[in-house]
N, C-alpha and C. Protein backbone atom coordinates (compact mmCIF):
# COMPACT_ATOMS: atom_id res chain seq x y z
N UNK A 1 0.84 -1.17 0.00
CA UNK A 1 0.00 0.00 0.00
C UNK A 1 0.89 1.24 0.00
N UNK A 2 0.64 2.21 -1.10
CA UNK A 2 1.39 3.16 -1.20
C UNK A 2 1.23 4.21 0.11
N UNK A 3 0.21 4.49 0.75
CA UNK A 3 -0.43 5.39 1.29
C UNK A 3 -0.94 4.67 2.34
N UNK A 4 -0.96 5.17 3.49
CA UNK A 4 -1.57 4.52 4.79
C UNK A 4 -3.08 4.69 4.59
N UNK A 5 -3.43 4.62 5.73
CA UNK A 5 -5.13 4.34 5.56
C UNK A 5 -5.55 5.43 6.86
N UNK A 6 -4.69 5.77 7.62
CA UNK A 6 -4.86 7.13 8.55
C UNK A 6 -5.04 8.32 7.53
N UNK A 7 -6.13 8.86 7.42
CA UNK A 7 -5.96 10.20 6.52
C UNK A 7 -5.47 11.27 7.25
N UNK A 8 -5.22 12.49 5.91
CA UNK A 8 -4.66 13.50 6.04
C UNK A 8 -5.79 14.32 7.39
N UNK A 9 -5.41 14.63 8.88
CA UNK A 9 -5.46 15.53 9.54
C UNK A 9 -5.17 16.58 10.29
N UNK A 10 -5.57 17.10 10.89
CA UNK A 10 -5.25 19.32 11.29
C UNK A 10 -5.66 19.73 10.35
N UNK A 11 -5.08 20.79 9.93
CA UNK A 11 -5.67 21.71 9.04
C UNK A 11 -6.90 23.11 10.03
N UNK A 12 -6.75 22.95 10.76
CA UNK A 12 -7.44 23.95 11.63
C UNK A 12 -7.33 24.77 11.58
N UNK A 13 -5.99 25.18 10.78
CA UNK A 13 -6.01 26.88 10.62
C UNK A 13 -6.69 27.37 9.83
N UNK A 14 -7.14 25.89 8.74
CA UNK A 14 -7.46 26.88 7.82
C UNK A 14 -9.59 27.20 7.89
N UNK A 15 -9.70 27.01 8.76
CA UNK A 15 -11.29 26.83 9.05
C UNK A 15 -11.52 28.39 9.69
N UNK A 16 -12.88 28.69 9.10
CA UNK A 16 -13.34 29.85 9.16
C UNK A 16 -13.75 29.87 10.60
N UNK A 17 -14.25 28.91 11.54
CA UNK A 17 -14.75 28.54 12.50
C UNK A 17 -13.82 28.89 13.50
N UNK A 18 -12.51 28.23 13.24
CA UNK A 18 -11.22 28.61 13.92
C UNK A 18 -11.03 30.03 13.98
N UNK A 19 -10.32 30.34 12.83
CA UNK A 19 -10.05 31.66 12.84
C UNK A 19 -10.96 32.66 13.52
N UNK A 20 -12.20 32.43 13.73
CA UNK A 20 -12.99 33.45 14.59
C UNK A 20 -13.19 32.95 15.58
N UNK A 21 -12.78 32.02 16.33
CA UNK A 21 -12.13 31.58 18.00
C UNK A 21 -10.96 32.11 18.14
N UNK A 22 -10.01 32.26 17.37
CA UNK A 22 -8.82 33.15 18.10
C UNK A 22 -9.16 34.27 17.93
N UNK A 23 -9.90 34.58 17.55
CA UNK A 23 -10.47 36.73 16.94
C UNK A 23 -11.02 36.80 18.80
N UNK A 24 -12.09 36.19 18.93
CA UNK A 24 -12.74 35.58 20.09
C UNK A 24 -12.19 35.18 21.52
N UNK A 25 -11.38 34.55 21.76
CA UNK A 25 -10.08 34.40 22.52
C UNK A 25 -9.86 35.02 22.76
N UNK A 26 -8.82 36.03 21.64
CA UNK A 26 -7.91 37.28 22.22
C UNK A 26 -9.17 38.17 22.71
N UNK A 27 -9.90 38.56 22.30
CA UNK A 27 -10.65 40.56 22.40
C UNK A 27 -11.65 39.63 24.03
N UNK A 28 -11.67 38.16 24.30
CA UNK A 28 -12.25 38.08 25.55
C UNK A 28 -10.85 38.43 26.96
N UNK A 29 -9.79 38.02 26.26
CA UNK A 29 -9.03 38.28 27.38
C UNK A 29 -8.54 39.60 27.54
N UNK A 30 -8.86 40.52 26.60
CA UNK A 30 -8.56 41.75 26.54
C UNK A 30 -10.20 42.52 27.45
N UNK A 31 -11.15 42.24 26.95
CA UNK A 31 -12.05 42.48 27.54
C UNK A 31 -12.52 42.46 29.08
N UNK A 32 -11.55 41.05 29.55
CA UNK A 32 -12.08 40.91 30.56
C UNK A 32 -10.53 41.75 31.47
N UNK A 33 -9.56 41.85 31.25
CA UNK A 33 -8.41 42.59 31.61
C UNK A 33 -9.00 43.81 31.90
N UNK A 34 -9.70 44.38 30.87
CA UNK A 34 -10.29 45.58 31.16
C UNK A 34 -11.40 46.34 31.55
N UNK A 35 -12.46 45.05 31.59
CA UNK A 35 -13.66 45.55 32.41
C UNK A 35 -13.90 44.90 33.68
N UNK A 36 -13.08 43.77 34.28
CA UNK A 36 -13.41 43.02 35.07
C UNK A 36 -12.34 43.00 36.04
N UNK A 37 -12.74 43.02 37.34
CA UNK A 37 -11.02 43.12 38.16
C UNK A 37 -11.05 41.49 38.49
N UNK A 38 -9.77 41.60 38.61
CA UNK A 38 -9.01 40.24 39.19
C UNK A 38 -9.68 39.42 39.75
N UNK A 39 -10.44 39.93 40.94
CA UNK A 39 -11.23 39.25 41.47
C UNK A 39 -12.79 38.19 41.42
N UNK A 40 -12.75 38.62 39.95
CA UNK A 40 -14.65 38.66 39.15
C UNK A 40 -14.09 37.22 38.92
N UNK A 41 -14.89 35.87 39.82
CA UNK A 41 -14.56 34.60 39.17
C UNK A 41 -15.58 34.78 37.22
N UNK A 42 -16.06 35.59 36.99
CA UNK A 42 -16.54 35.08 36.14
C UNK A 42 -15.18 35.47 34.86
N UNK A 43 -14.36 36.47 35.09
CA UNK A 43 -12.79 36.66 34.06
C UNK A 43 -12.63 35.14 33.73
N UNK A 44 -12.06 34.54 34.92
CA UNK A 44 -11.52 33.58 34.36
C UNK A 44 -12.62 32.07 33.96
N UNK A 45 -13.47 32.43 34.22
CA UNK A 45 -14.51 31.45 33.19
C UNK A 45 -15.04 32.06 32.14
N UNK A 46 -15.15 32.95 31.55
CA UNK A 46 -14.88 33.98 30.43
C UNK A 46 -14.01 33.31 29.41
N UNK A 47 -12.98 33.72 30.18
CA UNK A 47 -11.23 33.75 29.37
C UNK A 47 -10.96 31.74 29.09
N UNK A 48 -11.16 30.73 30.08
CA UNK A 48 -11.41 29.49 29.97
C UNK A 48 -12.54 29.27 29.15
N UNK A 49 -13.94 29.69 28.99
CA UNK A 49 -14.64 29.33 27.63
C UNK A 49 -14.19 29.81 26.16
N UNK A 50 -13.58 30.89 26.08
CA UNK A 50 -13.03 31.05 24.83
C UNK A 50 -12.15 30.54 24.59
N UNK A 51 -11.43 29.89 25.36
CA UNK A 51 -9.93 29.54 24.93
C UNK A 51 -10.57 27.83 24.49
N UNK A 52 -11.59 27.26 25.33
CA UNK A 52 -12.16 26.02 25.06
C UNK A 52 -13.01 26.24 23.67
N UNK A 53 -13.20 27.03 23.07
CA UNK A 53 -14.22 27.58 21.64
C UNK A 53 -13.13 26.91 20.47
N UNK A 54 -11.61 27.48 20.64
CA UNK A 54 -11.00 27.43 20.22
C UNK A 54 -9.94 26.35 20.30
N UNK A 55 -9.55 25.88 20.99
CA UNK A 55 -8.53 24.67 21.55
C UNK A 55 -9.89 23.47 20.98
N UNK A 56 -10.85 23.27 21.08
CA UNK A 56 -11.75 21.69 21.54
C UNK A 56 -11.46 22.05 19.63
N UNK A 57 -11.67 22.77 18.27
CA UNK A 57 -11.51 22.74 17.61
C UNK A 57 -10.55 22.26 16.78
N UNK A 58 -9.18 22.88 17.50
CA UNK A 58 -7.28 22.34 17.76
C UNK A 58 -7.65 20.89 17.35
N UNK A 59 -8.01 20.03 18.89
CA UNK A 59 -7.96 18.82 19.41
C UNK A 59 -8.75 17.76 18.30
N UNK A 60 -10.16 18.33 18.11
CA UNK A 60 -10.77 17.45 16.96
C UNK A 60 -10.19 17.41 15.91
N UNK A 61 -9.53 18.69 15.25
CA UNK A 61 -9.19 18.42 13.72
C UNK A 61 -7.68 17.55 14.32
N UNK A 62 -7.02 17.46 15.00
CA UNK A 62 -5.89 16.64 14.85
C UNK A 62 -6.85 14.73 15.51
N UNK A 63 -7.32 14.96 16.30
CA UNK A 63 -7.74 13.52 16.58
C UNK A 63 -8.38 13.10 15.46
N UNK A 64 -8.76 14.00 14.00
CA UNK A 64 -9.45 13.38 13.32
C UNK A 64 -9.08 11.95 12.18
N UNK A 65 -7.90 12.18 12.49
CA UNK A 65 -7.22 11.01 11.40
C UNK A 65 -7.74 9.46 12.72
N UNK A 66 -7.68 9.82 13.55
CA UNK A 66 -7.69 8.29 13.93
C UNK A 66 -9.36 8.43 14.39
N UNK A 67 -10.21 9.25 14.58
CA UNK A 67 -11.54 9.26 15.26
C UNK A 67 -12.35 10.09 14.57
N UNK A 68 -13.24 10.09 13.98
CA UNK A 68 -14.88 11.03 13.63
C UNK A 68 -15.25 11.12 14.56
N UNK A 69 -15.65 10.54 15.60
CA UNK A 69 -16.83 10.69 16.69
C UNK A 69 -15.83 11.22 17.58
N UNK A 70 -14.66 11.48 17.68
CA UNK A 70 -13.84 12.48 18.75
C UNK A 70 -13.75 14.00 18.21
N UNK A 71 -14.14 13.77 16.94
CA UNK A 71 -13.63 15.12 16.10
C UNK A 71 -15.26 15.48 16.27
N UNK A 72 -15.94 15.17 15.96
CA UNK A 72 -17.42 15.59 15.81
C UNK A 72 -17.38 15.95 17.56
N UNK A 73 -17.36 15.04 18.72
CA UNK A 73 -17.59 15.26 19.96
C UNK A 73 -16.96 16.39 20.22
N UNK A 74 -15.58 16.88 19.94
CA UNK A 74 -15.05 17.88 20.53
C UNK A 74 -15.35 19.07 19.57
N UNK A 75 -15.76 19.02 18.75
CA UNK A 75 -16.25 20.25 18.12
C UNK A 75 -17.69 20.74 18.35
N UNK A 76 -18.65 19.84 18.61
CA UNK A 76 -19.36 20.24 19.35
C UNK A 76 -19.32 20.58 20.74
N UNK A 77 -18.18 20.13 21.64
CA UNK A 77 -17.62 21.37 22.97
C UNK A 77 -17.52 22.18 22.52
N UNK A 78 -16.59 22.78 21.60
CA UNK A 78 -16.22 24.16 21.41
C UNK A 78 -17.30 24.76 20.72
N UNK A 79 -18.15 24.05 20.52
CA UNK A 79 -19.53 25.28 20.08
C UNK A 79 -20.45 25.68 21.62
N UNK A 80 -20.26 24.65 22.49
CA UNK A 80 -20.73 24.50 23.29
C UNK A 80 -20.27 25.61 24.44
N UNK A 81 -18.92 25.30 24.58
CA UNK A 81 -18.14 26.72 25.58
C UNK A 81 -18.52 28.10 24.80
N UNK A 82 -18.87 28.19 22.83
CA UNK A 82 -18.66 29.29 22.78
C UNK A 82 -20.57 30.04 23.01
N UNK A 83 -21.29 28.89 23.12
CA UNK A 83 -22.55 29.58 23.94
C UNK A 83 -22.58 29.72 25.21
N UNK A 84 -21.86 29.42 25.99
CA UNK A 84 -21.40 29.70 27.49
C UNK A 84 -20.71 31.31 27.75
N UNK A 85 -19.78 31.60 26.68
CA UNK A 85 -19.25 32.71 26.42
C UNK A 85 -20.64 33.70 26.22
N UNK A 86 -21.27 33.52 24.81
CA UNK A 86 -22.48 34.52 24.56
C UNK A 86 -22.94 34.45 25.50
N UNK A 87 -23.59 33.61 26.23
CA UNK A 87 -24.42 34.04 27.62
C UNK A 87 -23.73 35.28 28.76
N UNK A 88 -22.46 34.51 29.06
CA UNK A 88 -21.43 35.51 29.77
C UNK A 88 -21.33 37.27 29.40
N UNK A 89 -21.62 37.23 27.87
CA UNK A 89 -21.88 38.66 27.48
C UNK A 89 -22.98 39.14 27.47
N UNK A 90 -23.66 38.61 27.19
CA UNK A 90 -25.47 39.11 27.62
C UNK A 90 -25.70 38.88 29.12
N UNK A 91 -25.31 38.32 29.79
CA UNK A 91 -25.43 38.76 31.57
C UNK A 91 -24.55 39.57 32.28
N UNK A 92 -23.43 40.54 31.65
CA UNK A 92 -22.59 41.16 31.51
C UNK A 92 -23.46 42.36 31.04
N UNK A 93 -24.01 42.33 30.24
CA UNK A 93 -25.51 43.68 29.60
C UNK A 93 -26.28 43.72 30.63
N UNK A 94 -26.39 42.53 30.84
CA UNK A 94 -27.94 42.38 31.85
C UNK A 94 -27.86 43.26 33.47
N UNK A 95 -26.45 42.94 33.92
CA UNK A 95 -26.10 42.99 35.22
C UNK A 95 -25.84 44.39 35.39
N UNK A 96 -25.19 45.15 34.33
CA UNK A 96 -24.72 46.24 34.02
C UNK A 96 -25.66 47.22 33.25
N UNK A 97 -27.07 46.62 33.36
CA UNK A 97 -28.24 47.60 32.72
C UNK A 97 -27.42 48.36 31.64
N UNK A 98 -27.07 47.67 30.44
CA UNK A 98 -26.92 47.92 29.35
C UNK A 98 -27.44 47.51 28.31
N UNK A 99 -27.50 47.80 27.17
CA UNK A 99 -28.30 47.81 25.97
C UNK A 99 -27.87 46.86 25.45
N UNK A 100 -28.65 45.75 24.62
CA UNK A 100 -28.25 44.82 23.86
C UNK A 100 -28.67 45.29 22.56
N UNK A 101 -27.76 45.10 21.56
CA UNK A 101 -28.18 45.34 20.18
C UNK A 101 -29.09 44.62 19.63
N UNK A 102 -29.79 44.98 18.69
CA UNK A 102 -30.93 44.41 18.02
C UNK A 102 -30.03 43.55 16.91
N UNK A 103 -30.10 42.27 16.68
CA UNK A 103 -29.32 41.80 15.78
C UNK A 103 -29.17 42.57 14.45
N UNK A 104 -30.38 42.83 13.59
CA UNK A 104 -30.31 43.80 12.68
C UNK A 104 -30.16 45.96 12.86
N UNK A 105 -29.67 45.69 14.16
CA UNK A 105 -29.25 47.70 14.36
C UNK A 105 -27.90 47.72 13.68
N UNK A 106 -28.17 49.10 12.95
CA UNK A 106 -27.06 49.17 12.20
C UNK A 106 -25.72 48.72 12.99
N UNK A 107 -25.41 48.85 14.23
CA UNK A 107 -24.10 48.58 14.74
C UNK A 107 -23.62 46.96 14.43
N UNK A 108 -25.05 46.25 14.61
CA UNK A 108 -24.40 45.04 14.45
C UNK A 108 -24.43 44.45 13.14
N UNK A 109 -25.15 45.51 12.17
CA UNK A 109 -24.98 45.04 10.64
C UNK A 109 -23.66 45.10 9.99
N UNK A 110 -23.19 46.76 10.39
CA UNK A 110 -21.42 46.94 10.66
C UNK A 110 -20.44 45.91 10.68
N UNK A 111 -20.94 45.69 12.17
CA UNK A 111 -20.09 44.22 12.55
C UNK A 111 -19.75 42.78 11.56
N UNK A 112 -21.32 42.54 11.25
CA UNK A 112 -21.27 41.94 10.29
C UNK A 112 -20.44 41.61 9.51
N UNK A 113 -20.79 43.07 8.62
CA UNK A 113 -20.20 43.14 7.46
C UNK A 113 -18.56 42.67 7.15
N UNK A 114 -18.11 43.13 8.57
CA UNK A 114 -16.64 43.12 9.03
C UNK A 114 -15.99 41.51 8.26
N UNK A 115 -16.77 41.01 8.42
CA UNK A 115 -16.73 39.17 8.79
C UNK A 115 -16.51 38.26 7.51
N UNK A 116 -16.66 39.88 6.44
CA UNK A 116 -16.31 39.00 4.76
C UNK A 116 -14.92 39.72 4.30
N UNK A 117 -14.06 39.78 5.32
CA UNK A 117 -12.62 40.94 5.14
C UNK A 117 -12.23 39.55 4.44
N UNK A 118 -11.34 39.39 3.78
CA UNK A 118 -10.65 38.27 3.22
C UNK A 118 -9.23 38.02 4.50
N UNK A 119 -8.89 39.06 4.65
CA UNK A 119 -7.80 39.26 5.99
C UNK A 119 -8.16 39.68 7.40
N UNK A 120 -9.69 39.19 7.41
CA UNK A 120 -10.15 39.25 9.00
C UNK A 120 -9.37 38.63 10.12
N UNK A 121 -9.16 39.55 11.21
CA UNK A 121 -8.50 38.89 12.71
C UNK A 121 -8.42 40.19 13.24
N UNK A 122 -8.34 39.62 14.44
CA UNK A 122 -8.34 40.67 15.88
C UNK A 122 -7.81 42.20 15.03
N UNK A 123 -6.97 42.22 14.49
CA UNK A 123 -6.90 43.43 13.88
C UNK A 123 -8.38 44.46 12.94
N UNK A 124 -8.94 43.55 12.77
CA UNK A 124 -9.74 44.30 12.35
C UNK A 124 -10.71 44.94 13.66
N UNK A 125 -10.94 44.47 14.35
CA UNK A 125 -11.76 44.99 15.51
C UNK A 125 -10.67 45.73 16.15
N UNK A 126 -9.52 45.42 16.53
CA UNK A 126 -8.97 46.34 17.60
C UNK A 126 -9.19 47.37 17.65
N UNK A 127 -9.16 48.81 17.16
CA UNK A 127 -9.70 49.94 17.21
C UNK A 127 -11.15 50.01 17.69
N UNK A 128 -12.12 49.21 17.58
CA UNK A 128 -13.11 49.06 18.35
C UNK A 128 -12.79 48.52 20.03
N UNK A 129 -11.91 47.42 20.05
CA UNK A 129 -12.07 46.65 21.36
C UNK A 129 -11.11 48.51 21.95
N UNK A 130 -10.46 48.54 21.99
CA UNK A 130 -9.21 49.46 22.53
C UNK A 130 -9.80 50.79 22.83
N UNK A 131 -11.10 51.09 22.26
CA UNK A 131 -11.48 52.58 22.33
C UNK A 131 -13.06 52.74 22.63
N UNK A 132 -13.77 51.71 22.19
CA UNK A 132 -15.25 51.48 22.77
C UNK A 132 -15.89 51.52 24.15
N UNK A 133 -16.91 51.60 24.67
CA UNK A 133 -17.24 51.52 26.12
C UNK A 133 -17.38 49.81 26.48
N UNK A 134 -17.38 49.36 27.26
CA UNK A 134 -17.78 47.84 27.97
C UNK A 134 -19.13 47.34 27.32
N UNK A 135 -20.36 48.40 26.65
CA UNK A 135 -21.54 47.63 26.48
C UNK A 135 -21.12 48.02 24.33
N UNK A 136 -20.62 48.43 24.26
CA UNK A 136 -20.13 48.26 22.80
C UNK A 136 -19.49 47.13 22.84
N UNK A 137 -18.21 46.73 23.43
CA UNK A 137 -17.46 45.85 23.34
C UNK A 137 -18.39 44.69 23.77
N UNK A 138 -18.76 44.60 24.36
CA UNK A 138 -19.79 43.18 24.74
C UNK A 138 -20.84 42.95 23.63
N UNK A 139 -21.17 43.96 22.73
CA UNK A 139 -22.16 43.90 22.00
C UNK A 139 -21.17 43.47 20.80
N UNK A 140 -20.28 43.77 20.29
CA UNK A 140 -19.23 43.00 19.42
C UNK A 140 -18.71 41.87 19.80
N UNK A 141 -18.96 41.54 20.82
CA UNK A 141 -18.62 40.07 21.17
C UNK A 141 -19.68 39.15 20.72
N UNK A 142 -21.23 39.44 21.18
CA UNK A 142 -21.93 39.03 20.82
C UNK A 142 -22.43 38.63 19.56
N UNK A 143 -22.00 39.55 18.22
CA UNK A 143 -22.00 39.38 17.23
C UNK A 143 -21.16 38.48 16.96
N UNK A 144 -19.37 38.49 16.92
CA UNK A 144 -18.34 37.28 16.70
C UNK A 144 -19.04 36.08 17.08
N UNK A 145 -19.28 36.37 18.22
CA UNK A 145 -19.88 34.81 18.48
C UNK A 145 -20.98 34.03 18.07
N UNK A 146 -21.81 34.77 17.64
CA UNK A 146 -22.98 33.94 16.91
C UNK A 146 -22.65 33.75 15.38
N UNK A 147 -21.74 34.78 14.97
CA UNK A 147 -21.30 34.32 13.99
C UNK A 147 -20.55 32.86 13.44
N UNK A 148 -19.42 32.75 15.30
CA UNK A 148 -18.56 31.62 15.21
C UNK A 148 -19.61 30.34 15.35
N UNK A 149 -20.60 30.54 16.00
CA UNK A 149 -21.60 29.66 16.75
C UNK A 149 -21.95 29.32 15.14
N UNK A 150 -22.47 30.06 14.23
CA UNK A 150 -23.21 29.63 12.75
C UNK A 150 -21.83 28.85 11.59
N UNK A 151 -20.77 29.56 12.05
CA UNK A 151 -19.73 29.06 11.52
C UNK A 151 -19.56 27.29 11.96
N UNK A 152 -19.04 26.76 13.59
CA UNK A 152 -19.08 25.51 13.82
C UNK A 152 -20.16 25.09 14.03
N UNK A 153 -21.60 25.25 13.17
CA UNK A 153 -22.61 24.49 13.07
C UNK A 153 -22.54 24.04 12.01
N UNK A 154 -22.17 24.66 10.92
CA UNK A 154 -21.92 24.08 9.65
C UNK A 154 -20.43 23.60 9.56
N UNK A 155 -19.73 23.14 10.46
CA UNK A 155 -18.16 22.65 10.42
C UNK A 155 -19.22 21.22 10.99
N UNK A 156 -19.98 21.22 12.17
CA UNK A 156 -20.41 19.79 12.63
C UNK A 156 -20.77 19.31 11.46
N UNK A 157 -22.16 20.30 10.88
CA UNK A 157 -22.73 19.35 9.59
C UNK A 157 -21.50 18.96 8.45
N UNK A 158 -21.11 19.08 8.45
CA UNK A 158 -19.61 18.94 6.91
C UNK A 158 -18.99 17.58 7.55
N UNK A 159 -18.77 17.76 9.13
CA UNK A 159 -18.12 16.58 9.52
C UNK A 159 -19.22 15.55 9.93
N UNK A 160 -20.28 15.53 10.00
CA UNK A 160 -21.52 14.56 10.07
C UNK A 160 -21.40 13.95 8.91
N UNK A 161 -21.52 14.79 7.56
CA UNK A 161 -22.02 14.24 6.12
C UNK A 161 -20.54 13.68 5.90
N UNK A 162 -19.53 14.06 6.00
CA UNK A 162 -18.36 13.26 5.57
C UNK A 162 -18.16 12.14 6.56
N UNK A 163 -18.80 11.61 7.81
CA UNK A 163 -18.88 10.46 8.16
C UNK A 163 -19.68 9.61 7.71
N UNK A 164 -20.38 10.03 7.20
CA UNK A 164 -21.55 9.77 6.89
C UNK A 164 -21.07 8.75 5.27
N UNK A 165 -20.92 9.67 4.77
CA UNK A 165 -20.05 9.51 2.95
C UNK A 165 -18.73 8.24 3.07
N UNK A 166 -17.90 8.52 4.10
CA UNK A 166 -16.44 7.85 4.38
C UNK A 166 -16.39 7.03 5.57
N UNK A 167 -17.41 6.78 6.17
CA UNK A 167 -17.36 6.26 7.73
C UNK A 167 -16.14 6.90 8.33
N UNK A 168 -15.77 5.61 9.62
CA UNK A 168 -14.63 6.07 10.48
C UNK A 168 -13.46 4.92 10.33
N UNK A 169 -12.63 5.47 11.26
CA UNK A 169 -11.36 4.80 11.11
C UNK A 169 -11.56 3.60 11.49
N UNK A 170 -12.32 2.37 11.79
CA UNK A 170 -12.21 1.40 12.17
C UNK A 170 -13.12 0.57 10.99
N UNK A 171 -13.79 1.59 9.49
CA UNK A 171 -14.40 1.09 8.43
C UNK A 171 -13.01 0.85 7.89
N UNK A 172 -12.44 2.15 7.87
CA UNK A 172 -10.80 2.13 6.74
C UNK A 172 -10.43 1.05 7.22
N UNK A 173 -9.65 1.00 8.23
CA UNK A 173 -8.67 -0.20 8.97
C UNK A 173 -9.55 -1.17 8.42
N UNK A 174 -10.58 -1.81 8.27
CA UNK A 174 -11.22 -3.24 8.02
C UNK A 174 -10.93 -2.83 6.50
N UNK A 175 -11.31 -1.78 5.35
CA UNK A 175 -11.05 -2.53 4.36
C UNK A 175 -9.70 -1.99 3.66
N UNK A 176 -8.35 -1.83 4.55
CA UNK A 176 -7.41 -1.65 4.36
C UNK A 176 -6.76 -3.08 4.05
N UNK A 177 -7.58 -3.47 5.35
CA UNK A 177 -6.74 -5.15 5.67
C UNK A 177 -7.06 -5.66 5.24
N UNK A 178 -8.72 -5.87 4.48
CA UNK A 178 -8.99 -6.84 3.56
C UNK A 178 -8.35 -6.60 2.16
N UNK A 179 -8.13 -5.54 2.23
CA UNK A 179 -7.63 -5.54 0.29
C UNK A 179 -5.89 -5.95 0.79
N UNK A 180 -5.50 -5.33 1.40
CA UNK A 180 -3.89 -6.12 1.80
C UNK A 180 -3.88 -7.55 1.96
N UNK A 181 -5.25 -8.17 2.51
CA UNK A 181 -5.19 -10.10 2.64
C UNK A 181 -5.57 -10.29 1.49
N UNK A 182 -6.16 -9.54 0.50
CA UNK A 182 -7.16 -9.58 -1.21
C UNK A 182 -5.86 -9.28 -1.92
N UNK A 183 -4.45 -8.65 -1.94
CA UNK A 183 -3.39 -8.44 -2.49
C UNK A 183 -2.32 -9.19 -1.91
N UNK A 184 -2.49 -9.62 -0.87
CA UNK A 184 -1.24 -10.65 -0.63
C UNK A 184 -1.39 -12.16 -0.66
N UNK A 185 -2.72 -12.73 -1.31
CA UNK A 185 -3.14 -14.04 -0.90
C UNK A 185 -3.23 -14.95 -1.91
């Protein structure tokens, strides 16, 4: 066999899903540095759900050569921490009698729009995170994240239908070995 039967996996960088977990990541730990003191247990469950949005993504696309159902399981965590996060910012509005944007108010159509940069990342928001008030910045969080949230819903479905199409590693391994006992016999 020229080629193993473990397929090609990672590739995480190159997922749209990803890339707006580290956008996400960074502007939460910046956020919470700066609106939250040291003491607020909710910083560091904040700063631990985004970093889990992003890492459970890491972990699936590399476990995916030997597992589907580890790659599917942990990518649905990291969709999972990153609705733990949105909540964290809307009770962050809530607590702080601040305004939540209307999904369609121009601010968050703005935002939006932001999200088809071809060279989108934390750079594009920084001038927002760095100079905005706490219920702006929370309201741009809110947007990234439902965005990322619509992003790894359609990363699950892609990796559902391609299990679906290719099974898992324990279909390959069986008809690896049968065509190797079908070529050596």
């Amino acid at each position: 066999m020229k080629d193993g039967f473990i397929p090609k996996h990672g590739g995480y960088k190159n997922l749209l899903a990803y890339k707006k977990a580290v956008i996400i990541y960074q502007a939460t730990v910046y956020f919470c540095d700066k609106f939250l003191t040291k003491f607020d247990r909710t910083k560091d469950q904040m700063v631990q759900a985004s970093r889990s949005g992003k890492q459970n993504i890491v972990e699936g696309s590399m476990a995916s050569a030997v597992s589907s159902k580890t790659e599917i399981t942990l990518t649905n965590v990291a969709r999972a921490s990153n609705e733990e996060l949105l909540e964290d910012y809307r009770d962050y509005l809530l607590t702080h009698n601040m305004k939540m944007w209307d999904k369609n108010s121009k601010q968050a159509l703005f935002i939006r729009k932001l999200a088809y940069r071809k060279d989108e990342s934390y750079e594009t928001y920084r001038e927002f995170f760095e100079t905005r008030s706490a219920d702006v910045f929370a309201n741009i969080m809110i947007c990234l994240i439902n965005q990322c949230n619509a992003l790894t819903d359609a990363l699950i479905r892609r990796l559902e239908r391609d299990f679906l199409q290719n099974g898992g590693m324990q279909e390959k391994m069986y008809k690896a070995r049968k065509k190797h006992r079908g070529d050596n016999w």
